[in-house]
Structure formats: C-alpha cells, structure tokens
C-alpha atoms as a PDB file:
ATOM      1  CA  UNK A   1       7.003  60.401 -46.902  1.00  0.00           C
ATOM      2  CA  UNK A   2       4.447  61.476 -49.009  1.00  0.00           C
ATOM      3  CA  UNK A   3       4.088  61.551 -53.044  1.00  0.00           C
ATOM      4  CA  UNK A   4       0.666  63.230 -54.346  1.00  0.00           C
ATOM      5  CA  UNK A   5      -0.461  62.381 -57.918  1.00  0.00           C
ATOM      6  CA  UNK A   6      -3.231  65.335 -58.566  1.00  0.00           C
ATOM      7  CA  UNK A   7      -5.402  64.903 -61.381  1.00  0.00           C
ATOM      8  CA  UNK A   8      -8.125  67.394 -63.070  1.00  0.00           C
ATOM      9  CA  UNK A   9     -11.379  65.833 -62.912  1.00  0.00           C
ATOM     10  CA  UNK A  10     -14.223  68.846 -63.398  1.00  0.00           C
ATOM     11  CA  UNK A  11     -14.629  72.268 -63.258  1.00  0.00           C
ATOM     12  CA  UNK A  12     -16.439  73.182 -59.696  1.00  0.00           C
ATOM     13  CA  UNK A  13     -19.204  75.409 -59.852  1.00  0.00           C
ATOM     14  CA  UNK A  14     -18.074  77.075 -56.198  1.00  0.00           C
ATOM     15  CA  UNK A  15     -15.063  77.573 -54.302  1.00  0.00           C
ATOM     16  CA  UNK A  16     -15.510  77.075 -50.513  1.00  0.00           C
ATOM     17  CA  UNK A  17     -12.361  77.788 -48.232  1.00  0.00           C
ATOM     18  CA  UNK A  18     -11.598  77.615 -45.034  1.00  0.00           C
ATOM     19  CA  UNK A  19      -9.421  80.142 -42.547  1.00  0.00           C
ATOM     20  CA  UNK A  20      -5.467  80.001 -42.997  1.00  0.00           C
ATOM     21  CA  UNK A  21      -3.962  76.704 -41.229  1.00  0.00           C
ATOM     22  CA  UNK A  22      -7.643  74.872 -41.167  1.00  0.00           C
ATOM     23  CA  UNK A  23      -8.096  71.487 -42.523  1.00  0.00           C
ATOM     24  CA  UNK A  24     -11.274  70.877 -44.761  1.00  0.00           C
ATOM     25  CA  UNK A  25     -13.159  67.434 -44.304  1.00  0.00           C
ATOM     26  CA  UNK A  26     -16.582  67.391 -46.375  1.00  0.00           C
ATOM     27  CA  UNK A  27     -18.771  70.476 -45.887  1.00  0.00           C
ATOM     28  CA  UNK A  28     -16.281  71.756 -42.741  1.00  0.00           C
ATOM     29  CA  UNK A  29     -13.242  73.908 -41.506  1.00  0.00           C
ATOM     30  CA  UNK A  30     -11.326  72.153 -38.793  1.00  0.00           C
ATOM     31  CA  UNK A  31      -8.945  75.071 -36.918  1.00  0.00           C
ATOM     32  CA  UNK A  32      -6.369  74.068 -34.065  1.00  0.00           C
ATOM     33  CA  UNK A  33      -5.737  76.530 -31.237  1.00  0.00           C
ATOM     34  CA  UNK A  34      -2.748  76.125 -29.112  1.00  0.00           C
ATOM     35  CA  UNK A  35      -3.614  78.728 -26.535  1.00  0.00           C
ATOM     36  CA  UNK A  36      -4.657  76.630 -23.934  1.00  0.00           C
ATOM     37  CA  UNK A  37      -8.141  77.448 -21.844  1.00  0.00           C
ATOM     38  CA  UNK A  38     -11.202  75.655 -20.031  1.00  0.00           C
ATOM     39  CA  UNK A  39     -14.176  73.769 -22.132  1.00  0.00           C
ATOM     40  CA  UNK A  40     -16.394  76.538 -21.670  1.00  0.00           C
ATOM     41  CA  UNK A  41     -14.264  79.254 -23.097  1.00  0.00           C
ATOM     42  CA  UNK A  42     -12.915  77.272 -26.310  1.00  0.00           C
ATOM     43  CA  UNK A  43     -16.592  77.115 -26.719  1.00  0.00           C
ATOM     44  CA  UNK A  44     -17.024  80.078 -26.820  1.00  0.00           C
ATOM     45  CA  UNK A  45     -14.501  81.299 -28.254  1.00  0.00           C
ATOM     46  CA  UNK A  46     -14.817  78.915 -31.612  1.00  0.00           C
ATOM     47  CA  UNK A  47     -19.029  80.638 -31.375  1.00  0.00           C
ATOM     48  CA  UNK A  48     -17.410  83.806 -31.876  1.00  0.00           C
ATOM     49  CA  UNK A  49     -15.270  82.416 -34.182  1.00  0.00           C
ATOM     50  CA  UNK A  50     -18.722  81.203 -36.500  1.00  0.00           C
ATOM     51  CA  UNK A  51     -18.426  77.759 -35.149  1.00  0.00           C
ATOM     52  CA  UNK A  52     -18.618  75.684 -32.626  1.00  0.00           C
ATOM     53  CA  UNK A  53     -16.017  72.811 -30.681  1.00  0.00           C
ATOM     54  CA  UNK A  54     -15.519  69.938 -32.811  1.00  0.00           C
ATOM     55  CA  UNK A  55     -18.252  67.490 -33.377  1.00  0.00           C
ATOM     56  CA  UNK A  56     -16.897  63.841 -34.099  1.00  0.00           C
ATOM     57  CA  UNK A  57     -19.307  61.550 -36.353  1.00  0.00           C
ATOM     58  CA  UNK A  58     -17.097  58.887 -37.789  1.00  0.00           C
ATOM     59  CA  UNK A  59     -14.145  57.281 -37.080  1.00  0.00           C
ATOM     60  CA  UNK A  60     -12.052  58.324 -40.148  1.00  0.00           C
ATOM     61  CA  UNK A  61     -12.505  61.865 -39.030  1.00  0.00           C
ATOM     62  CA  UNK A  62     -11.526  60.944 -35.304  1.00  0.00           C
ATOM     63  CA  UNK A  63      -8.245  59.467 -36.595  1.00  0.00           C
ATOM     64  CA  UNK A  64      -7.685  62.454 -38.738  1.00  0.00           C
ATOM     65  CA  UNK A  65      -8.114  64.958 -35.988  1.00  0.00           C
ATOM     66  CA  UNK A  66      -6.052  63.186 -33.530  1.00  0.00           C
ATOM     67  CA  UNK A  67      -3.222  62.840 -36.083  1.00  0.00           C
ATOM     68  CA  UNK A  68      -3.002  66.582 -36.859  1.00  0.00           C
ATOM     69  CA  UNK A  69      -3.378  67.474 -33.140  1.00  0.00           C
ATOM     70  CA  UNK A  70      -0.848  65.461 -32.818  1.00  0.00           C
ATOM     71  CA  UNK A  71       1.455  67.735 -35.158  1.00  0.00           C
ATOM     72  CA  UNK A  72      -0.097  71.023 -34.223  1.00  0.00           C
ATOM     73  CA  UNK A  73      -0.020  70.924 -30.594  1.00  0.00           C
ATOM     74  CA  UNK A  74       3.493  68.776 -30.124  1.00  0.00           C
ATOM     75  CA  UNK A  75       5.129  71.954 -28.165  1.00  0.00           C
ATOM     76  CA  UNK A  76       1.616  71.674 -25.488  1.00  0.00           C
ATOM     77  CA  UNK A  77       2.471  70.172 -22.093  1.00  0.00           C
ATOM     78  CA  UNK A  78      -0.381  68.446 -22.444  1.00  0.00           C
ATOM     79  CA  UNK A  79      -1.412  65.153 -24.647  1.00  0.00           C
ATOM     80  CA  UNK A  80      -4.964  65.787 -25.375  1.00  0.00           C
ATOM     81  CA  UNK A  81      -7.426  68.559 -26.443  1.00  0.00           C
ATOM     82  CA  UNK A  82     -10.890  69.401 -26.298  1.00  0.00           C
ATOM     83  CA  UNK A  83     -13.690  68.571 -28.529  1.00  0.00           C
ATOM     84  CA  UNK A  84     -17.374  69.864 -28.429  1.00  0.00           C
ATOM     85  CA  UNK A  85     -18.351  66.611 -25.923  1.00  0.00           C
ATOM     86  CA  UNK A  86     -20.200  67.160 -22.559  1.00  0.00           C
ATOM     87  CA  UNK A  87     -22.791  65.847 -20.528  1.00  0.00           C
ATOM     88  CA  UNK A  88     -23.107  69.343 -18.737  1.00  0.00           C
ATOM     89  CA  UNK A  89     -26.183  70.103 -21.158  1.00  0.00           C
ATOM     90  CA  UNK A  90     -28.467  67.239 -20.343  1.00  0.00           C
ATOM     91  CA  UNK A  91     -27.143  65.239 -17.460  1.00  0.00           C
ATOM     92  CA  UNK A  92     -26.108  62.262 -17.463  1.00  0.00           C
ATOM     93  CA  UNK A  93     -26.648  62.040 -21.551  1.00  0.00           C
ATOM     94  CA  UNK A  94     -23.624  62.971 -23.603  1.00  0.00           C
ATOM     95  CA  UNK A  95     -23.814  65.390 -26.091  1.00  0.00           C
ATOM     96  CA  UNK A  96     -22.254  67.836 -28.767  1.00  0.00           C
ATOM     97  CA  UNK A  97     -22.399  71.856 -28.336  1.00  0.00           C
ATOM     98  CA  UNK A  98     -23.022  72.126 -32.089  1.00  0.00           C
ATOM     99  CA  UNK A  99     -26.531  70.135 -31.266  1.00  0.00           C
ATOM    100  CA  UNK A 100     -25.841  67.750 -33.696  1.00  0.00           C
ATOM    101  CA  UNK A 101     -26.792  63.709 -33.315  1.00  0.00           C
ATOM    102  CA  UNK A 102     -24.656  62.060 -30.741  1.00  0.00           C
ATOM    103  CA  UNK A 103     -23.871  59.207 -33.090  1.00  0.00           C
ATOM    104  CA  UNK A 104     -20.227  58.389 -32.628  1.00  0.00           C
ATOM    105  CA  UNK A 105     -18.291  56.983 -30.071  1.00  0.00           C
ATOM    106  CA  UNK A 106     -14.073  55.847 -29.072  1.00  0.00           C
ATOM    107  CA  UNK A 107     -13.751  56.107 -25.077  1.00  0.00           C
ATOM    108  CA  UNK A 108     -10.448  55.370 -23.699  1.00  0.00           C
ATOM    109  CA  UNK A 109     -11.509  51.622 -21.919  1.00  0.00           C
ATOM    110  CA  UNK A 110     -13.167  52.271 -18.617  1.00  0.00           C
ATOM    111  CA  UNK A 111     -14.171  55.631 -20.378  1.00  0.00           C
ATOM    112  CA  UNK A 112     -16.896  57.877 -19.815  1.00  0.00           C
ATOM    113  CA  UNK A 113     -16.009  57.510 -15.512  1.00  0.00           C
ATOM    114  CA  UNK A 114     -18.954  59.266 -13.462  1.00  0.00           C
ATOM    115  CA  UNK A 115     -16.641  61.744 -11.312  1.00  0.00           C
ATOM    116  CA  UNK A 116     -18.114  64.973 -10.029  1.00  0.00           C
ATOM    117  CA  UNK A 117     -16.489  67.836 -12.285  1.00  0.00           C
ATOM    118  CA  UNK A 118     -15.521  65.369 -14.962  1.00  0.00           C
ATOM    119  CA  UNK A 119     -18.353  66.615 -17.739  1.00  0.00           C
ATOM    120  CA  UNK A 120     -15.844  67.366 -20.481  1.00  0.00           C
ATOM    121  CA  UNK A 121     -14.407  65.069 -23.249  1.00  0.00           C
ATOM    122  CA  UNK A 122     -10.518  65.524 -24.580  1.00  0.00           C
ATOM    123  CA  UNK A 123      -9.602  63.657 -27.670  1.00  0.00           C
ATOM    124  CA  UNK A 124      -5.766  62.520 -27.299  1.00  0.00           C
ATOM    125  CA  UNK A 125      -3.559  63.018 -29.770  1.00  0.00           C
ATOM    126  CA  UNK A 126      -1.529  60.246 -29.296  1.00  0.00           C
ATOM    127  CA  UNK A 127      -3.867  57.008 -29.927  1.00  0.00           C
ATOM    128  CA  UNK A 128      -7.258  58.917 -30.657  1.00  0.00           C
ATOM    129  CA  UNK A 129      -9.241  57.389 -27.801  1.00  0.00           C
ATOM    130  CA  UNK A 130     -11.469  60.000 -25.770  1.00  0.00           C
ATOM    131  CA  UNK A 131     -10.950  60.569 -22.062  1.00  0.00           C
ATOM    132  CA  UNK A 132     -13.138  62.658 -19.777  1.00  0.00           C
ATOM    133  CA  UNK A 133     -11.485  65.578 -17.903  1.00  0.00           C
ATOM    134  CA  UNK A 134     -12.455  68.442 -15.415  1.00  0.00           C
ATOM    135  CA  UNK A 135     -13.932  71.206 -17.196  1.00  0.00           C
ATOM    136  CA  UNK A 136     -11.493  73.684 -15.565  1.00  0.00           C
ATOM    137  CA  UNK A 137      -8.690  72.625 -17.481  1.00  0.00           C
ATOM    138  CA  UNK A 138      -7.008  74.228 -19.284  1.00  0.00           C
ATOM    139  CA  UNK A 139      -5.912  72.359 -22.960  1.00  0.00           C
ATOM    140  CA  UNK A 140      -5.944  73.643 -26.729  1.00  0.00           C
ATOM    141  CA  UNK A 141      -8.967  72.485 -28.548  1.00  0.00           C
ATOM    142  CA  UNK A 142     -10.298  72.540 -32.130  1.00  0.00           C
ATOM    143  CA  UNK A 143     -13.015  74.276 -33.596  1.00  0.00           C
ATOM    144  CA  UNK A 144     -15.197  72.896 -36.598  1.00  0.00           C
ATOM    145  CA  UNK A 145     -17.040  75.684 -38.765  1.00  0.00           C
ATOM    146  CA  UNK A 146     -18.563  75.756 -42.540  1.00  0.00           C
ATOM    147  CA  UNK A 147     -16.619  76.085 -45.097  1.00  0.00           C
ATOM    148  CA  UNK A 148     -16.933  79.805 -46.574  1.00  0.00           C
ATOM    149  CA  UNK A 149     -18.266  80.000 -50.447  1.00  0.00           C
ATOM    150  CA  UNK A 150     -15.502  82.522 -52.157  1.00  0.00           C
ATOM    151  CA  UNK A 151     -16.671  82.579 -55.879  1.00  0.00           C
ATOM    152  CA  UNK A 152     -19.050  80.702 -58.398  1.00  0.00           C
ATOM    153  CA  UNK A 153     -17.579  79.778 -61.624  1.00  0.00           C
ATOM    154  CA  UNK A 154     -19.210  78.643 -64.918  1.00  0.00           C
ATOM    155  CA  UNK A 155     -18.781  75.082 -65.590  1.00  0.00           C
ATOM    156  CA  UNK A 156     -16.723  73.689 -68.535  1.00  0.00           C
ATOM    157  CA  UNK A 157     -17.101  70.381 -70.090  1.00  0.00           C
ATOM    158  CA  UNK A 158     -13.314  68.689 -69.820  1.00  0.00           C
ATOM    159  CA  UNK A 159     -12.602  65.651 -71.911  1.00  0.00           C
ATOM    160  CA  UNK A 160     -10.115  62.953 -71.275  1.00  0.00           C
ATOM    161  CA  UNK A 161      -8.405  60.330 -73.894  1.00  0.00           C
ATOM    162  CA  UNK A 162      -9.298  56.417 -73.343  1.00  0.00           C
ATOM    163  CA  UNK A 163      -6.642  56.081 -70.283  1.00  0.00           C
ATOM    164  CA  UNK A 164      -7.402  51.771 -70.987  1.00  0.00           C
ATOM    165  CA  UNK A 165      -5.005  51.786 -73.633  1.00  0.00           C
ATOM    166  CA  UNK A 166      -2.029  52.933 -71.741  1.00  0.00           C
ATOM    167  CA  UNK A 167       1.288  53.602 -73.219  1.00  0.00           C
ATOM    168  CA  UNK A 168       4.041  50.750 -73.049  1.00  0.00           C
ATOM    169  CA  UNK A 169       5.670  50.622 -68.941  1.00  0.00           C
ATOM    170  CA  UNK A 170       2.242  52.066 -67.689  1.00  0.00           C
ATOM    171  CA  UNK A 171      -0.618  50.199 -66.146  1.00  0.00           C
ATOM    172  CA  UNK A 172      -4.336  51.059 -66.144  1.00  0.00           C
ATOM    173  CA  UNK A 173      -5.414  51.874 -62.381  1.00  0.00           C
ATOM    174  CA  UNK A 174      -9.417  51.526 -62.312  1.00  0.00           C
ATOM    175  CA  UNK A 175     -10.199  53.506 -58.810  1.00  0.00           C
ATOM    176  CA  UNK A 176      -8.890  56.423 -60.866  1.00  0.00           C
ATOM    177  CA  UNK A 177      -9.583  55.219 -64.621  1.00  0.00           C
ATOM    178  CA  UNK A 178      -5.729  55.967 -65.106  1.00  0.00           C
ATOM    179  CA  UNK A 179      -2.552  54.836 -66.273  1.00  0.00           C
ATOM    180  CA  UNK A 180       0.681  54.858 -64.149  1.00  0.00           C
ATOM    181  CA  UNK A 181       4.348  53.530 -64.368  1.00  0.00           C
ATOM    182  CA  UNK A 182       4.175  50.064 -63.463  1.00  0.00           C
ATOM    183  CA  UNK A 183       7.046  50.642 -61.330  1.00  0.00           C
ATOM    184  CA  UNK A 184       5.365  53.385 -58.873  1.00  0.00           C
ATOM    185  CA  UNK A 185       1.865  51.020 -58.392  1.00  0.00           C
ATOM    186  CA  UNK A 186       3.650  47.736 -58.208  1.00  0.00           C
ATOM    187  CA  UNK A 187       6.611  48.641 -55.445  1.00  0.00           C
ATOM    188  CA  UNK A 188       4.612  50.972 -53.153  1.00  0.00           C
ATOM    189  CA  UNK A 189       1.367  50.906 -51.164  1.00  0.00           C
ATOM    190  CA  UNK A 190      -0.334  53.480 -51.706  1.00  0.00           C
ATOM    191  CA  UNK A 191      -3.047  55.333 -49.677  1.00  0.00           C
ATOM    192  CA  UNK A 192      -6.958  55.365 -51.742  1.00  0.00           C
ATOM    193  CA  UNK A 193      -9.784  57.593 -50.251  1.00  0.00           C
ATOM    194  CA  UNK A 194     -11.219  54.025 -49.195  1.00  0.00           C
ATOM    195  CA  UNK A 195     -12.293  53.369 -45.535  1.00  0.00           C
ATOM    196  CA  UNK A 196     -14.473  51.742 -42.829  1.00  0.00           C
ATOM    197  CA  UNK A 197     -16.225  53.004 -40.051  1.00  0.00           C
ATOM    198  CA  UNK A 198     -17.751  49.653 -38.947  1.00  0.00           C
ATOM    199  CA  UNK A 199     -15.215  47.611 -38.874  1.00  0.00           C
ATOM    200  CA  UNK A 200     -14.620  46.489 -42.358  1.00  0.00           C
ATOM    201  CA  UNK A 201     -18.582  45.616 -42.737  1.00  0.00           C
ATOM    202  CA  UNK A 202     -18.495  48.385 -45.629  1.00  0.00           C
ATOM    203  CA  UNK A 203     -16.424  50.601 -46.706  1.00  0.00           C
ATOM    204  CA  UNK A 204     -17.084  54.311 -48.263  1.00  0.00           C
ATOM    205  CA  UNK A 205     -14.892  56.661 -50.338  1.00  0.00           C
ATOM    206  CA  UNK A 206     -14.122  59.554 -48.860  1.00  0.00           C
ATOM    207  CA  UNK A 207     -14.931  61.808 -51.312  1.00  0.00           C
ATOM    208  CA  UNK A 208     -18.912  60.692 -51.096  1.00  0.00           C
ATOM    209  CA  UNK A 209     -18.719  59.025 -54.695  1.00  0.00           C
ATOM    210  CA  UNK A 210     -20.555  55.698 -54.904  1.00  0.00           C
ATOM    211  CA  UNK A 211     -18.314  52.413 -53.960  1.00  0.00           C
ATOM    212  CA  UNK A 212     -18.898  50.771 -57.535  1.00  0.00           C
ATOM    213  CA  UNK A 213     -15.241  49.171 -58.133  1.00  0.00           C
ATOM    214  CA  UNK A 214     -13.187  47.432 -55.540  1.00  0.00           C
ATOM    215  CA  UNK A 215     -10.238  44.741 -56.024  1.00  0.00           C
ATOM    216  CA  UNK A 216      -9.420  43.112 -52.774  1.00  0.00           C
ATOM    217  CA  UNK A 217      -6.351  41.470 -52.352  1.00  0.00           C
ATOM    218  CA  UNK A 218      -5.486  37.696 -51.121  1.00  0.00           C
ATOM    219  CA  UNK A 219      -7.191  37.408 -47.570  1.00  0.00           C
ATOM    220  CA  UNK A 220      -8.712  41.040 -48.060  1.00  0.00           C
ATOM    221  CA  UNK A 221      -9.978  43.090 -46.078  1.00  0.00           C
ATOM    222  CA  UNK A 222      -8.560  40.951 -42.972  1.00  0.00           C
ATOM    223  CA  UNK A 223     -11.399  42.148 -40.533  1.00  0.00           C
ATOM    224  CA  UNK A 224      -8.850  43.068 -37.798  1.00  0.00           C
ATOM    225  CA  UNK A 225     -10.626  46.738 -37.505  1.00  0.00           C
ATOM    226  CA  UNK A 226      -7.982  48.571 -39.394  1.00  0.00           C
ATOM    227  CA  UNK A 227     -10.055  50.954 -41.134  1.00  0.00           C
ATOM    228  CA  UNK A 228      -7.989  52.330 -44.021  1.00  0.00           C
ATOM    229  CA  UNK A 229      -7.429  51.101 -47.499  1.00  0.00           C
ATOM    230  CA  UNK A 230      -4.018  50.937 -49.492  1.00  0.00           C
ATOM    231  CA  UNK A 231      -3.507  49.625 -53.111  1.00  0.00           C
ATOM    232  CA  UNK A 232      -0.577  47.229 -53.590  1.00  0.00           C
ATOM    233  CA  UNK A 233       0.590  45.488 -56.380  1.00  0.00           C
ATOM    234  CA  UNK A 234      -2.161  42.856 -55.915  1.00  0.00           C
ATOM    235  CA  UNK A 235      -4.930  44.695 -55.092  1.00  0.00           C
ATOM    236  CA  UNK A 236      -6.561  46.575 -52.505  1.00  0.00           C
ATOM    237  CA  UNK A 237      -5.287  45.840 -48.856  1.00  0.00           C
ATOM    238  CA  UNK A 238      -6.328  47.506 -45.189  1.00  0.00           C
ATOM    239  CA  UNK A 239      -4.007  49.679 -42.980  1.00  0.00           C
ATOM    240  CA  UNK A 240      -4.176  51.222 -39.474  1.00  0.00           C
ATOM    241  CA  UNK A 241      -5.115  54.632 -40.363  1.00  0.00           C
ATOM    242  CA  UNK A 242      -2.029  55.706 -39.059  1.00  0.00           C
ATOM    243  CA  UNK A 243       0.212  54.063 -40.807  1.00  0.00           C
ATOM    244  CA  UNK A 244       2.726  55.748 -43.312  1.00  0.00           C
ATOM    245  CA  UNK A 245       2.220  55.037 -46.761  1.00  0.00           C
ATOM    246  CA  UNK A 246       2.224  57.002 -50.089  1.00  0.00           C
ATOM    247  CA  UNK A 247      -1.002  58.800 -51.091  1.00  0.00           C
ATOM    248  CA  UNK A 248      -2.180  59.108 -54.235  1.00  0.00           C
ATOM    249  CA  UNK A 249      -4.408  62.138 -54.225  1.00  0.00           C
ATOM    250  CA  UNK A 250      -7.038  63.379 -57.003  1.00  0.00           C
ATOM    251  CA  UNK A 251      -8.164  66.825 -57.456  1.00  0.00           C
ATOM    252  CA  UNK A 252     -10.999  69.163 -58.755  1.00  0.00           C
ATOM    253  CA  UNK A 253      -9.679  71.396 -61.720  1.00  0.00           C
ATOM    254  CA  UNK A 254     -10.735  75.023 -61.239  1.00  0.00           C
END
C-alpha cells in the first residue's frame, strides 16, 4: 500500500505533460502499448507517435519500466516487451533507435547470445533483466517521447514557517525540511527519491537536486546492490527497488 504526503514547494514556470496513461521520468513520456507487433513496427509506430522505442540509461529507470510493464501488460501471453535495443543498425555493436549513447546495461546471464535473427532486446517484466529475441516477434513494447510544454506561468515567491520548531508529537524530517507525527516516521519505512546506479558507490536524488544531507542508518548502505533508499526510524536504509514500502512524495505547487 501506498500513502503520499504532497507538499508545495514553488511555483513552476512551465507545465509539461505527457499523453493519457504515460508515466513521466525527467524530461520524458513513457507510453505502454499492449497491441502486440514485431521490433520494427513498434518502432515505427512510437516515430509516428513523436518518439521513439524506449531508451534505457540507468538502472532506476530499468526497474521502473519493468515494474509498470509488469502491471500494464499482466493480461499479454507473453512476459517481456520491447525496448529501442538492437544490433541490426551497426552489427555486431548494440545500440538504441533514438541514437542516443549506449551507456547502460542488465542482460539476463549468458545474455546478449549471437543467434542469427536474434538482433532485438525485450526487457522482462518480471525481474527486469534484458533478453535478446527474434525480431519477428510479436510483444507489446513502450515508447519514450518528450514531454509536451502546455502553458507558462508567472512565478510567485511562496514562503514557509521555520518547520525546526515543530509542534509537540511531530518530528523535524531534514530530506524534506518538515515536521511529521512521530508515529507515521518512526513505525514505517518509507520510500525517499534516493538511489544508486553503481552499486551503492553514490547515490543521486531523483529529482536532480544536489545530494547535500544524508543520515545513514547502523551498517548503512549495506553494499549488497539494492539500489533504493527508505527512511526508518533510525535513519536512512537501502531496499530492492521492488520492494513495497510507503512513499512519501513531494510536489511542485502550480
């Protein structure tokens, strides 16, 4: 189960959407398309669609697209879906349709085999690891796009009392310079934009802001490649990016 906390931190000077039943990550649209069909023609079809099959770069976004394939195609026969990876272009090299830097990896073990017609990558939705597949096949796939600017607005300045002096039962949360019942922070984990994508040797926020606060707790991070952070009651701890925690969310105020 999932609780969100939102809280208003600026005004945004644009509004950038994405299509109905899209996911936004950063500067992109991710859209899932049941209808199954070969590599070639979900490429082209997400082209016509302004985009291009996904293009994978990190391994928080992996996760995330494998998880919501995972909910969006659970009536498909098949367990895995295509993303915009093929060595078709430039044999034997590897690389995205979009053109972008080939600059992330998570093959299945044994993983990418050298089998004639077998130039086409499918990300499963079950563990997130990447197999290669015939072409031919036909499985959904996901599109990645840029996200459309709507409106401008003018900015407003927004201020905020001195959350470090919180009221009697609450506890000041520093990630989010807040105050929360003691209660919620010190019986739950709860999810933080925090994560890794080189196993645990740094960590970013997922939100881009600068990593300038962090309160590890006893034996933290462990270093056992989970790659997403949780606060507890005694700090910050990792997580398997799958697990199922609360989330505490924060939002922009428009």
């Amino acid at each position: 189960m999932f609780v969100c906390v939102i809280f208003a931190l600026l005004i945004a000077k644009i509004v950038a959407t994405c299509p109905t039943n899209s996911v936004k990550w950063n500067s992109q649209c991710f859209t899932f398309f049941e209808n199954s069909t070969g590599f070639a023609d979900a490429e082209l079809y997400c082209e016509q669609s302004g985009g291009y099959l996904a293009s994978i770069h990190d391994g928080f976004l992996n996760d995330l697209l494998s998880q919501e394939g995972g909910k969006r195609f659970n009536k498909s026969t098949e367990s895995d879906f295509w993303i915009g990876a093929t060595n078709l272009m430039k044999p034997p090299t590897w690389n995205w349709t979009d053109g972008s830097i080939f600059d992330f990896t998570d093959w299945r073990k044994g993983e990418p085999q050298n089998i004639s017609g077998a130039n086409c990558a499918a990300l499963s939705a079950i563990d997130g690891l990447w197999a290669v597949q015939d072409c031919f096949l036909k499985k959904s796939f996901v599109c990645s796009s840029p996200n459309i600017i709507a409106a401008t607005t003018t900015p407003s300045p927004i201020t905020y009392p001195n959350y470090v002096n919180c009221s009697e039962g609450y506890v000041y949360f520093p990630p989010t310079h807040s105050c929360y019942a003691y209660s919620f922070l010190a019986q739950s984990f709860i999810w933080l934009g925090l994560y890794s994508v080189d196993g645990e040797n740094s960590f970013k926020w997922s939100d881009g802001t600068p990593l300038n606060y962090t309160d590890w707790g006893q034996n933290q991070p462990s270093r056992n490649q989970s790659s997403c952070v949780a606060e507890g009651g005694d700090g910050f701890h990792d997580f398997p990016c799958d697990a199922k925690l609360y989330t505490l969310c924060k939002k922009k105020a428009f």
